[in-house]
N, C-alpha and C. Protein backbone atom coordinates (compact mmCIF):
# COMPACT_ATOMS: atom_id res chain seq x y z
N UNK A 1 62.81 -29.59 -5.40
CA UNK A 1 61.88 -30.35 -4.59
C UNK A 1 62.40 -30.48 -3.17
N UNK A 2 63.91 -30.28 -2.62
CA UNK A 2 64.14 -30.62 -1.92
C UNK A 2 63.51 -29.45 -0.75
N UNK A 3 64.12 -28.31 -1.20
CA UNK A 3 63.75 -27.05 -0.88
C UNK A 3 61.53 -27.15 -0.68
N UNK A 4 61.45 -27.54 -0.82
CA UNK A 4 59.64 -28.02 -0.78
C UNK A 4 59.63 -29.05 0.03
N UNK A 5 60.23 -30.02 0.16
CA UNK A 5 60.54 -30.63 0.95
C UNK A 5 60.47 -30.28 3.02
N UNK A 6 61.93 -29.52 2.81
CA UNK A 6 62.18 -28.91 4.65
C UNK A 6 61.03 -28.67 4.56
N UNK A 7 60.46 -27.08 3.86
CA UNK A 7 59.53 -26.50 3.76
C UNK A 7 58.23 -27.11 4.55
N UNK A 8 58.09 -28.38 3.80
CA UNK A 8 56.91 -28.90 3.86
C UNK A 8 57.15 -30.06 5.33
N UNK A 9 58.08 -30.43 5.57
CA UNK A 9 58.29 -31.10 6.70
C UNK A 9 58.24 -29.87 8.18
N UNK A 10 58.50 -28.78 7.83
CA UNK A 10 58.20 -27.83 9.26
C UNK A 10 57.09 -27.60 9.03
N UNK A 11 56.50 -27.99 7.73
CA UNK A 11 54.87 -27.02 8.24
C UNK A 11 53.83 -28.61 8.74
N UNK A 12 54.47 -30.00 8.07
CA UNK A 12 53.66 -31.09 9.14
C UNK A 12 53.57 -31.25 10.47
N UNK A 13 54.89 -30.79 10.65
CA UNK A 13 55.55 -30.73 12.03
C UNK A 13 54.13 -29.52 13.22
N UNK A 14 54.49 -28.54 12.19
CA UNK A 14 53.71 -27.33 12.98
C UNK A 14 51.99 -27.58 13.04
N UNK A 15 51.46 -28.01 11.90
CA UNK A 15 50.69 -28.11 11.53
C UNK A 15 49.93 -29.17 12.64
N UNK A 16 50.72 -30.22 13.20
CA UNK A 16 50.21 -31.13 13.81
C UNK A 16 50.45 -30.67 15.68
N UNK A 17 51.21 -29.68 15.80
CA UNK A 17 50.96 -29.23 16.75
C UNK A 17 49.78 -28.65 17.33
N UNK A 18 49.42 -28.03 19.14
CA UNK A 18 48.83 -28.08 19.08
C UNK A 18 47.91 -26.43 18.50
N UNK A 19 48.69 -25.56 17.77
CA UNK A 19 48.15 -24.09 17.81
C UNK A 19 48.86 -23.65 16.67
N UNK A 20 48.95 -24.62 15.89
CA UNK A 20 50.18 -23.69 14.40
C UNK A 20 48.76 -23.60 12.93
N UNK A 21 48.61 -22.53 12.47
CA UNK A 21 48.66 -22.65 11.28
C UNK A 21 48.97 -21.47 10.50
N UNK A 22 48.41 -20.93 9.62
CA UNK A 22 49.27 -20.31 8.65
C UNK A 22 47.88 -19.48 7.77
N UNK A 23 47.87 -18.47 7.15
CA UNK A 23 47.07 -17.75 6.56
C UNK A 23 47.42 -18.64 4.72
N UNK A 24 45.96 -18.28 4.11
CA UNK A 24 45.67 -19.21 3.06
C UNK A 24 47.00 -18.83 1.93
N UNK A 25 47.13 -17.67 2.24
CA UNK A 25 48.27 -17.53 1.31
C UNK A 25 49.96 -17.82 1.68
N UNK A 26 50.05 -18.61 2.68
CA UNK A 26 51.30 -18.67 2.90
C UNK A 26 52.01 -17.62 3.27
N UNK A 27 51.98 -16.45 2.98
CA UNK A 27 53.40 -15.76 3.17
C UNK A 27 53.74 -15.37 4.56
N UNK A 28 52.67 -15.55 5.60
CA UNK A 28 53.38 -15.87 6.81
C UNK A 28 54.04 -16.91 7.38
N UNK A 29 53.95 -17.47 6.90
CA UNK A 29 54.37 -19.41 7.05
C UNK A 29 56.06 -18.93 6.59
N UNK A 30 56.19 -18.44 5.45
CA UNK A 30 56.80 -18.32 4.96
C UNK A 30 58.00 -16.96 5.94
N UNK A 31 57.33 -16.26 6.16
CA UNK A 31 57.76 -15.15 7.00
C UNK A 31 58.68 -16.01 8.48
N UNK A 32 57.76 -16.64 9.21
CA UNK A 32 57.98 -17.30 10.24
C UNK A 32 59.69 -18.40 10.03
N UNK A 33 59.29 -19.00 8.99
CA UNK A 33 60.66 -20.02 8.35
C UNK A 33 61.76 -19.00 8.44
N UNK A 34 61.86 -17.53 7.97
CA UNK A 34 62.66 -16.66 7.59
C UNK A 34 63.18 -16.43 8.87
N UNK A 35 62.39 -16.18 10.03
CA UNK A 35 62.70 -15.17 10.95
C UNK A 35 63.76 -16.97 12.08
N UNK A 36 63.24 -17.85 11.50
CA UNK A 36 63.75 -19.60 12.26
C UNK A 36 65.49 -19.39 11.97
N UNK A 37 65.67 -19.09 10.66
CA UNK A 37 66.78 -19.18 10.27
C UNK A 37 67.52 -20.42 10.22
N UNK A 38 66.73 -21.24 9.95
CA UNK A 38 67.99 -23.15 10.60
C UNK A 38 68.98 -22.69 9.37
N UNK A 39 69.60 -23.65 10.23
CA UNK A 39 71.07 -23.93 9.28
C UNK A 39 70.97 -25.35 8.47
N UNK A 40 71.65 -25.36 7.70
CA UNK A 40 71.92 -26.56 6.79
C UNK A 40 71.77 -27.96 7.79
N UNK A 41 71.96 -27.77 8.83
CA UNK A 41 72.32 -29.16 9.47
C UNK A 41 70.45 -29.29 9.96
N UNK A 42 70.29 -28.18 10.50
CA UNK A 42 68.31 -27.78 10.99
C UNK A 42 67.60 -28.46 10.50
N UNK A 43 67.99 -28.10 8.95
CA UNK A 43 67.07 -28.62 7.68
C UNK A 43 66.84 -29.04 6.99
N UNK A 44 68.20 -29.95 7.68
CA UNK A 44 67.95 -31.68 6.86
C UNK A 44 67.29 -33.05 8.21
N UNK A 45 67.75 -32.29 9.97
CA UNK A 45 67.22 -33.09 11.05
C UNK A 45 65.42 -32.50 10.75
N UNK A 46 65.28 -31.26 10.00
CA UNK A 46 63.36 -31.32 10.29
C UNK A 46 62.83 -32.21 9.57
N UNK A 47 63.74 -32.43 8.26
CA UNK A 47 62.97 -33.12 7.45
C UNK A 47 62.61 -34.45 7.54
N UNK A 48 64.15 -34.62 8.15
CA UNK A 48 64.34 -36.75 8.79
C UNK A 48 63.14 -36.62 9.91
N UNK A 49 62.50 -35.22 10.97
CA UNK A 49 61.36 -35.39 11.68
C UNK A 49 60.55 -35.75 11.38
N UNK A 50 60.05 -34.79 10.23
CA UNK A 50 59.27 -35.01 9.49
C UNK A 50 58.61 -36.37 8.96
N UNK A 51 59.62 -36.68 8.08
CA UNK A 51 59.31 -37.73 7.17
C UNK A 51 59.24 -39.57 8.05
N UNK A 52 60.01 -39.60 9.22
CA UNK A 52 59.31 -40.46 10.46
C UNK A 52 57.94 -39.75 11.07
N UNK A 53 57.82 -39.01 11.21
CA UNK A 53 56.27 -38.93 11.46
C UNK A 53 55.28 -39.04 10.52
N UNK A 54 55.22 -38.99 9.50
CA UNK A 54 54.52 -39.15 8.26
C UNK A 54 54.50 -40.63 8.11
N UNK A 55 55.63 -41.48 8.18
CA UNK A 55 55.59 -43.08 8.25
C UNK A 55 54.62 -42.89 9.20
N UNK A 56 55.04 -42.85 10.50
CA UNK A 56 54.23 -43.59 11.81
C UNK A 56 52.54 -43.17 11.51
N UNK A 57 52.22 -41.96 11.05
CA UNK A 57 51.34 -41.45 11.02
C UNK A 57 50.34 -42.68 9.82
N UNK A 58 51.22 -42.63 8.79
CA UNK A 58 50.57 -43.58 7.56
C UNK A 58 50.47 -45.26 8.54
N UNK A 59 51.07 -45.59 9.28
CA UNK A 59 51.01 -46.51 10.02
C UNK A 59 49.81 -46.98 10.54
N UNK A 60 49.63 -46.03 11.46
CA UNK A 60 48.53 -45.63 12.68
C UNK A 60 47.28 -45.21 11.90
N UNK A 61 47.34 -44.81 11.02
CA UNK A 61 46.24 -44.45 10.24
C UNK A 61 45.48 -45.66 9.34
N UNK A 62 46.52 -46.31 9.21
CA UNK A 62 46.06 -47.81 8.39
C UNK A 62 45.47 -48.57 9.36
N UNK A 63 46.09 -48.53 10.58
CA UNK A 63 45.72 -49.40 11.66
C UNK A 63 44.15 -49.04 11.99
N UNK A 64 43.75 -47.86 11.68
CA UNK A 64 42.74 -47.08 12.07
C UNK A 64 41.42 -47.56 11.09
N UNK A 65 41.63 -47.23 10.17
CA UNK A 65 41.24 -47.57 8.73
C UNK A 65 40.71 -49.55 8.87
N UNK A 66 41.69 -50.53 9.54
CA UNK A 66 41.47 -51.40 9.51
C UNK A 66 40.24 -51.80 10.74
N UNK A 67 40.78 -50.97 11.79
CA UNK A 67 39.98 -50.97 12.46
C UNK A 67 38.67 -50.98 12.30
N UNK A 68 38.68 -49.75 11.48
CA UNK A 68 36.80 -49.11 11.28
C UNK A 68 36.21 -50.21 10.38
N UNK A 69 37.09 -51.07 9.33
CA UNK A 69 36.74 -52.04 8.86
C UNK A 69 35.84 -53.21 10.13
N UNK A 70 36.85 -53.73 10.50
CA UNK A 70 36.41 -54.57 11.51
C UNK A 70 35.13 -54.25 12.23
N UNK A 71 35.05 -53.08 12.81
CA UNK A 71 33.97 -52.35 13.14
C UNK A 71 32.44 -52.87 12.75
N UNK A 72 32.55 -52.57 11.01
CA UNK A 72 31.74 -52.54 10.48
C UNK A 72 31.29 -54.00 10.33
N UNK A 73 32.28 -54.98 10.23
CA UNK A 73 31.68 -56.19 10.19
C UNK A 73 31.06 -56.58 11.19
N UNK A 74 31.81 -56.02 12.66
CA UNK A 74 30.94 -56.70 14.25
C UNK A 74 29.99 -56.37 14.31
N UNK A 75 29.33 -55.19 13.73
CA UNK A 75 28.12 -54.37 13.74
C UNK A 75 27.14 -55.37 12.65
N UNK A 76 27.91 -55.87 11.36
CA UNK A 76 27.35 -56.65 10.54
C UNK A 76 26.35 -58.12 10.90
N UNK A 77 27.30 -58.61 11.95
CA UNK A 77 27.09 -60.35 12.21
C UNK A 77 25.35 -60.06 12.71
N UNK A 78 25.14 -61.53 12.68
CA UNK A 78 23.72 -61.92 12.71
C UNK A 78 23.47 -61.57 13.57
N UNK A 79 24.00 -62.09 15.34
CA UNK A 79 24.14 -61.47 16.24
C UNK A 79 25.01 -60.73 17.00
N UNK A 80 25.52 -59.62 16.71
CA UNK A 80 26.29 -58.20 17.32
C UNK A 80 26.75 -58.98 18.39
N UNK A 81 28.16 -59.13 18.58
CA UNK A 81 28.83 -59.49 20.10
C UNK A 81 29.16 -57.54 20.75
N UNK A 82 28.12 -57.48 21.48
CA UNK A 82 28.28 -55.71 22.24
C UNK A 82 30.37 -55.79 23.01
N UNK A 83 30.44 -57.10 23.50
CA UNK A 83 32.16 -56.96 23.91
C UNK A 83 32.54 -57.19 22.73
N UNK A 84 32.92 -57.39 22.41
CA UNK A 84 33.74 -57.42 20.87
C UNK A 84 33.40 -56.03 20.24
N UNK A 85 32.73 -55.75 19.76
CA UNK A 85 32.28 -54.08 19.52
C UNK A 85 33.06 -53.21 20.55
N UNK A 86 32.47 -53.22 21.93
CA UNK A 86 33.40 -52.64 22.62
C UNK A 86 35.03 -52.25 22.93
N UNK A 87 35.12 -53.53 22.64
CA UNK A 87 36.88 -53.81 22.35
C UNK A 87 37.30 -53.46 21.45
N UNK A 88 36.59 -53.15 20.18
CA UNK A 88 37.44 -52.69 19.47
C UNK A 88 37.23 -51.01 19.15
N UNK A 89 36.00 -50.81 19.48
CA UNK A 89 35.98 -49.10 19.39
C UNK A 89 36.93 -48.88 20.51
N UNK A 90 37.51 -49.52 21.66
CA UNK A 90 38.83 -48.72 22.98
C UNK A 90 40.20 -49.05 21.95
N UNK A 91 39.96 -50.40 20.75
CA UNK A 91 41.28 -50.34 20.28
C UNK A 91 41.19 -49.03 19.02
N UNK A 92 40.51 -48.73 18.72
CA UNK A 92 40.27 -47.62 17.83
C UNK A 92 40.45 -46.05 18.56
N UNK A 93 40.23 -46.33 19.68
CA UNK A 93 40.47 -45.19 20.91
C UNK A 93 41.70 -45.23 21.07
N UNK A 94 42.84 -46.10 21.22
CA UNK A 94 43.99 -46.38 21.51
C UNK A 94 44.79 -45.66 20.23
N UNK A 95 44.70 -46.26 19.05
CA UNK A 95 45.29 -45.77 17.93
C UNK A 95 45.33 -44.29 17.76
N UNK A 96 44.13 -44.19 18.08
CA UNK A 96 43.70 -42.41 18.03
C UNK A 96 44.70 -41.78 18.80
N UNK A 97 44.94 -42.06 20.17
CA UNK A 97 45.98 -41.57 21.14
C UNK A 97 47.34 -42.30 20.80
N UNK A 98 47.79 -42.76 19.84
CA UNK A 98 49.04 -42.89 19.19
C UNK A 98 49.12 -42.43 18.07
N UNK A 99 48.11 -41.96 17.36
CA UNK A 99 48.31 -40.36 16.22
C UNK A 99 48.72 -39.44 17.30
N UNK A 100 48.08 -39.04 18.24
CA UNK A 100 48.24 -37.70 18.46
C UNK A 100 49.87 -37.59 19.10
N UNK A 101 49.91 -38.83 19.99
CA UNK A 101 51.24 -38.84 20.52
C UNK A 101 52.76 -38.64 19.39
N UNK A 102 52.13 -39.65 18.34
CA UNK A 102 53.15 -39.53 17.13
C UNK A 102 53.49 -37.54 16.44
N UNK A 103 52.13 -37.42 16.57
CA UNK A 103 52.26 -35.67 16.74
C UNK A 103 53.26 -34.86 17.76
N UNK A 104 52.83 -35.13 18.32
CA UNK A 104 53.34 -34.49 19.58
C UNK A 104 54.77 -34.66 19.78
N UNK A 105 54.97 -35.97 19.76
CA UNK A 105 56.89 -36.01 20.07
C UNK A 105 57.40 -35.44 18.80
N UNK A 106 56.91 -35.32 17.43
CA UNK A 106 57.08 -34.41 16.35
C UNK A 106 57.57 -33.32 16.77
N UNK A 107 56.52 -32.62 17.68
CA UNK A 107 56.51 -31.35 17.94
C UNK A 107 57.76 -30.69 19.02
N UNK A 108 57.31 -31.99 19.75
CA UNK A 108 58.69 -31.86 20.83
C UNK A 108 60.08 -32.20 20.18
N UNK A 109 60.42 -32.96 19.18
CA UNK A 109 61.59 -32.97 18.80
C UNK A 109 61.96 -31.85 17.79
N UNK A 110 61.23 -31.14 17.32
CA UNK A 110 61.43 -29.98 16.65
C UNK A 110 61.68 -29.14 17.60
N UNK A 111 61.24 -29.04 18.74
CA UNK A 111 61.49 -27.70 19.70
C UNK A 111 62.45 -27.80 20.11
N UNK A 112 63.03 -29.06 20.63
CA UNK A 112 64.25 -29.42 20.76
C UNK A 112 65.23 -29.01 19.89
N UNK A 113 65.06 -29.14 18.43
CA UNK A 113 66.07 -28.92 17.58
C UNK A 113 66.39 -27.22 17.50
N UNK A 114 65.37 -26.69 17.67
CA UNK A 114 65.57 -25.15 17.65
C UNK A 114 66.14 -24.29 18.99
N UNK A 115 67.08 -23.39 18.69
CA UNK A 115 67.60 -22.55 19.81
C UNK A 115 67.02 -22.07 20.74
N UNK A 116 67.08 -21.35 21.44
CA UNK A 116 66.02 -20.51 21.86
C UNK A 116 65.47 -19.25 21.82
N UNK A 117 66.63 -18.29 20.49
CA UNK A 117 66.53 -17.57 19.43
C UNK A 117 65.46 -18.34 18.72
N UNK A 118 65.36 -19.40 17.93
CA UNK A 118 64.67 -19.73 17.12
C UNK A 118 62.90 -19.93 17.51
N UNK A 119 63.11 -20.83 18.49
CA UNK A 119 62.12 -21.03 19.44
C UNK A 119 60.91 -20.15 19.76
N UNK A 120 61.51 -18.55 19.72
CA UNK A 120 60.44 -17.10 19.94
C UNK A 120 59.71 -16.96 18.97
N UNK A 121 60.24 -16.88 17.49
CA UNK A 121 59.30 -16.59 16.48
C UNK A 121 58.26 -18.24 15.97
N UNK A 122 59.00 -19.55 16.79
CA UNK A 122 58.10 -20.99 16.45
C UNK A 122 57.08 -21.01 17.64
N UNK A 123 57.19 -20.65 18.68
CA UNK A 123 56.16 -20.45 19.82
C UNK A 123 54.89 -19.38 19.44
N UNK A 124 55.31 -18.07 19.02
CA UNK A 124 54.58 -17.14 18.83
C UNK A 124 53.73 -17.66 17.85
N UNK A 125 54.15 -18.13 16.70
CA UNK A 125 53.18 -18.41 15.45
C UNK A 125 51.98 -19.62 16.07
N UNK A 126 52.74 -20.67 16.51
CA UNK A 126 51.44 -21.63 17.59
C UNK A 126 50.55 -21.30 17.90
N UNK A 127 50.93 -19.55 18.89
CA UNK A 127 49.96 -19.43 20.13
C UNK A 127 49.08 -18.53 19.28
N UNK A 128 49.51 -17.84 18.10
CA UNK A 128 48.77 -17.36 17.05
C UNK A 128 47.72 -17.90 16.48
N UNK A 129 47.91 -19.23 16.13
CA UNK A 129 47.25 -19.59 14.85
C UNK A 129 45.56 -20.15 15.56
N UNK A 130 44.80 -19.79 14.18
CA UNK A 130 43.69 -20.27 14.66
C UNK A 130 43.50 -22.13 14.31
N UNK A 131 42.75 -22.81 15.10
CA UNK A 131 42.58 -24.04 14.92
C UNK A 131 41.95 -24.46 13.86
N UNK A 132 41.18 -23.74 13.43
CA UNK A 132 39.69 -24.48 12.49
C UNK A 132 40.80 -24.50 11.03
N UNK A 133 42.06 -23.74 10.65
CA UNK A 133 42.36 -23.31 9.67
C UNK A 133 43.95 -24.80 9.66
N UNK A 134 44.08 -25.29 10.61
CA UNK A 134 44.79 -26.29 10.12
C UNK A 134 45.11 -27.42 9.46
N UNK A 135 43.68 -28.11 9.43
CA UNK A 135 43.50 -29.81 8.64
C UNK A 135 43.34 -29.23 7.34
N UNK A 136 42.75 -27.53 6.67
CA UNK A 136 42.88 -27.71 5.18
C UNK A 136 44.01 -27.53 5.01
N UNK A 137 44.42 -26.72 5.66
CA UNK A 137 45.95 -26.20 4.86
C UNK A 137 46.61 -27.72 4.85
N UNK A 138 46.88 -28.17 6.04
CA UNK A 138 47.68 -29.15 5.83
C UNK A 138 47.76 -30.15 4.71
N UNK A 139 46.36 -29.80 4.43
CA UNK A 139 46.20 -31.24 3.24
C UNK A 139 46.41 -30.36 2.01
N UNK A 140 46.08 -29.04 2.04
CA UNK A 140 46.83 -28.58 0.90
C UNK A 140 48.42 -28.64 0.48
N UNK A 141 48.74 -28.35 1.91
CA UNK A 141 50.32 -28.54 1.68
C UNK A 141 50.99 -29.52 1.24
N UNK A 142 49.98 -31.08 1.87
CA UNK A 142 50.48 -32.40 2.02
C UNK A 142 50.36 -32.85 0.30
N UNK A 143 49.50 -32.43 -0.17
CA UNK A 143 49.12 -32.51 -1.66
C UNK A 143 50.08 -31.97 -2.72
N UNK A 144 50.04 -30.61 -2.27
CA UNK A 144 51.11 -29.99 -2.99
C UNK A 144 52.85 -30.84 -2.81
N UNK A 145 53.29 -31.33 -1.66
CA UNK A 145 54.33 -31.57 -1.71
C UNK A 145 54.58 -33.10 -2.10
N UNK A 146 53.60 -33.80 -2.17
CA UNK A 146 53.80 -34.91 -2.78
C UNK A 146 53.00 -34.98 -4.14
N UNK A 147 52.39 -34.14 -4.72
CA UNK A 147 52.97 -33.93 -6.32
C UNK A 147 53.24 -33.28 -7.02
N UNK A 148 54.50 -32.67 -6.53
CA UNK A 148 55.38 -30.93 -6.80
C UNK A 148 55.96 -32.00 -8.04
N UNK A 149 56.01 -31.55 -9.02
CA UNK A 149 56.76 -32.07 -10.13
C UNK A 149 58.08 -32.17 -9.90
N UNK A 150 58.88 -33.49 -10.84
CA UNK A 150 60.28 -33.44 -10.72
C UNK A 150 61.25 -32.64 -10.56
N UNK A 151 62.39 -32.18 -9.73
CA UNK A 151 63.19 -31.09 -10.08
C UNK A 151 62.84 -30.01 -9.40
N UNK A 152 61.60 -29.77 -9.10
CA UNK A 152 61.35 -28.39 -8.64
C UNK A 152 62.13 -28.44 -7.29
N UNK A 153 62.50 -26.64 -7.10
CA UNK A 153 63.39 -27.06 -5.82
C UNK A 153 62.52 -25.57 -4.88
């Protein structure tokens, strides 16, 4: 699992960037990791990336979630306060731009972590990938790696 793990922490990482994804079958994803080469030390800092962005993300996303709640009640009341509505769809606007940011320094601290050997084959795959093909995979991946059975490595 651990090994599913890195795995799956460079492809949130990439995934949430802004140009990464990966063909349905993986084996370029897979290709790309090969050609990265991290070392033992790589691929235990992607995963600690990783797995803080996934908090902040579950964070910001709750916050989001609560939001749209609230939403729905101001829209509810007898009489609609339009500022109060307002205020909170810019705080729902706000959150939104602290997902993406939480993305992003993801992205930037991974680039950071990589050489600039490494860096050629993680740039190229970005400027590659098509957009429309990232939110499934990801959630395939995200699925798969949080319920890869015990042990698996």
């Amino acid at each position: 699992m651990k090994k599913h793990a890195v795995l799956i922490a460079i492809v949130l990482l990439a995934f949430n960037a802004p140009m990464f994804s990966q063909p349905e079958d993986g084996k370029e994803f897979h290709k790309i990791m090969a050609k990265l080469n991290l070392t033992n030390e790589q691929k235990k800092d992607v995963e600690k990336i990783a797995v803080d962005m996934a908090k902040q993300l579950v964070d910001q996303r709750a916050n989001l979630a609560t939001a749209r709640i609230d939403l729905r009640q101001l829209f509810k009341a007898d009489n609609p306060d339009k500022a109060a509505i307002e205020k909170k769809i810019n705080e729902m606007a706000d959150i939104g731009v602290q997902l993406q940011m939480v993305k992003i320094n993801s992205w930037f601290a991974m680039n950071k972590l990589l050489t600039p050997d490494q860096q050629i084959p993680w740039k190229k795959a970005l400027a590659n990938a098509p957009a429309r093909r990232r939110q499934g995979m990801l959630k395939r991946l995200h699925e798969r790696f949080m319920h890869a059975p015990q042990g698996e490595e």
